[in-house]
Protein backbone atom coordinates (compact mmCIF):
# COMPACT_ATOMS: atom_id res chain seq x y z
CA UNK A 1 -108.49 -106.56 -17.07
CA UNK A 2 -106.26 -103.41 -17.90
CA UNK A 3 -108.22 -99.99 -18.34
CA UNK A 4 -107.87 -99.35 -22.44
CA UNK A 5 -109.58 -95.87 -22.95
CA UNK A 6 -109.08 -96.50 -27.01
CA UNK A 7 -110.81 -99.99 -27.33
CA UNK A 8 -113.30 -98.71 -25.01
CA UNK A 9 -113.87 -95.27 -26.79
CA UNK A 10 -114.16 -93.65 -23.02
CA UNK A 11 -114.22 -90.09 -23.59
CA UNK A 12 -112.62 -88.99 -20.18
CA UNK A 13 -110.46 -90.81 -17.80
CA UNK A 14 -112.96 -90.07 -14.30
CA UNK A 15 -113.40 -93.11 -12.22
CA UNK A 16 -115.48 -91.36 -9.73
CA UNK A 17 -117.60 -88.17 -9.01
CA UNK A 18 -118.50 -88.04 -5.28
CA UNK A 19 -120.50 -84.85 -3.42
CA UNK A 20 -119.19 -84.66 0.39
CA UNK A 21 -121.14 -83.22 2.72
CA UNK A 22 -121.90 -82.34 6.04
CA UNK A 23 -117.71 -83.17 7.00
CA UNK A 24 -118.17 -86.65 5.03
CA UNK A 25 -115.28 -88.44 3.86
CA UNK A 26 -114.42 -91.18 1.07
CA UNK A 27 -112.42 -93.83 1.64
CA UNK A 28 -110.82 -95.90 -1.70
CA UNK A 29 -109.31 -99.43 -1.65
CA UNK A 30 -108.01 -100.75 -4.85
CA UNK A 31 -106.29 -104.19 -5.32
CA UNK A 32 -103.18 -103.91 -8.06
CA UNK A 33 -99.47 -105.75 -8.62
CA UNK A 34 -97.09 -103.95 -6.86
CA UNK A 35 -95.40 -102.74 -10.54
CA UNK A 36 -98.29 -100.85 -11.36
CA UNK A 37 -97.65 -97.29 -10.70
CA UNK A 38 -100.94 -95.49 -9.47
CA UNK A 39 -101.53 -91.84 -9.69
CA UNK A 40 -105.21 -89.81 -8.47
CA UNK A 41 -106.10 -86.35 -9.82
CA UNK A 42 -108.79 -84.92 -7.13
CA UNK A 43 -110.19 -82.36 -8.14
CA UNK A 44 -111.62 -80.26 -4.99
CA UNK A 45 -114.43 -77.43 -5.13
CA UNK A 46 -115.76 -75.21 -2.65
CA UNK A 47 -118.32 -72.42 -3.72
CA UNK A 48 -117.02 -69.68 -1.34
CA UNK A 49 -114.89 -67.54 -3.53
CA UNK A 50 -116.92 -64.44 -3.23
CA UNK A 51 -115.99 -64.58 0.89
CA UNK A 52 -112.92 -66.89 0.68
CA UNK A 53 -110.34 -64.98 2.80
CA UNK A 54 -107.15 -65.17 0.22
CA UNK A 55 -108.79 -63.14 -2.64
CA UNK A 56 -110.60 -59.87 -2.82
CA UNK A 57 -113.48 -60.05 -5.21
CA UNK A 58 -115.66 -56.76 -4.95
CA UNK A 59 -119.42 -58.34 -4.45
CA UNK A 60 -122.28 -58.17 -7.19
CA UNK A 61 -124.20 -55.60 -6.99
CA UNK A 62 -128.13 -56.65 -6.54
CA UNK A 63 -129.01 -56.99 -9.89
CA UNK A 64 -126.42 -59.54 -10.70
CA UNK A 65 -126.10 -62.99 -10.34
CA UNK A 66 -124.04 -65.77 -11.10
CA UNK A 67 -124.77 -68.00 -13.95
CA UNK A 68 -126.67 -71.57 -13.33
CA UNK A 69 -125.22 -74.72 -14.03
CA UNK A 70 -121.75 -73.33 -14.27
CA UNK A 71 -119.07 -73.62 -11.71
CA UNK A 72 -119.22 -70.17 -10.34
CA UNK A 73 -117.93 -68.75 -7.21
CA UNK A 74 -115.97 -71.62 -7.24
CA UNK A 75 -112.52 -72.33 -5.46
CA UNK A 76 -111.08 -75.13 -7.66
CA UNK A 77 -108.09 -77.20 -5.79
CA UNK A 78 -106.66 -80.07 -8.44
CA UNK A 79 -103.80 -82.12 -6.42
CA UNK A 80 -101.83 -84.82 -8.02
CA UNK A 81 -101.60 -88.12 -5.46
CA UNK A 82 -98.69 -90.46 -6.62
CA UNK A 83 -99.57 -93.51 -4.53
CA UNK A 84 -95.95 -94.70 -4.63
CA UNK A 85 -94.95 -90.82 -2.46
CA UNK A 86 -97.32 -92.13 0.48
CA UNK A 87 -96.91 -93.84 3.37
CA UNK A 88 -99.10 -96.41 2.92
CA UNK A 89 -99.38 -99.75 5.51
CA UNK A 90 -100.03 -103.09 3.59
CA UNK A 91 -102.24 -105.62 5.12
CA UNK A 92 -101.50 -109.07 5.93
CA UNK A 93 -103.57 -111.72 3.81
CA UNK A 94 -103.10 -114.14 6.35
């Protein structure tokens, strides 16, 4: 059955939210016809910007904080994977 986000009334196009930790890893296998073109946003984010080593960010003082329950101190990495760019090994279904 194709994905229809109007008949549906889905308000965002997110197929998955998964929290890695402790050097996890996620592995996705998907079954489609081979004229489908497939293309994954990941969105990536790592809460070390205060210490990350490509920016400078002066440190809050000690009556400061960041605010809860917003993505602060965040590094945010969004990468575009067109499935049809990869090297990608089909298996046999024999």
């Amino acid at each position: 059955m194709p994905f229809n986000t109007d008949s549906q009334r889905i308000k965002s196009k997110e197929l998955i939210r998964y929290f890695v930790s402790d050097n996890d890893s996620l592995k996705v296998a998907y079954t489609i016809s081979k004229e489908t073109a497939v293309m994954f946003t990941v969105i990536e984010y790592s809460y070390d910007l205060m210490e990350h080593d490509q920016f400078s960010i002066n440190k809050r003082s000690d009556d400061m904080m960041p605010k809860p329950f917003i993505i602060t101190d965040a590094v945010i990495l969004k990468k575009r994977i067109d499935i049809d760019t990869l090297n990608i090994k089909e298996k046999d279904s024999i």
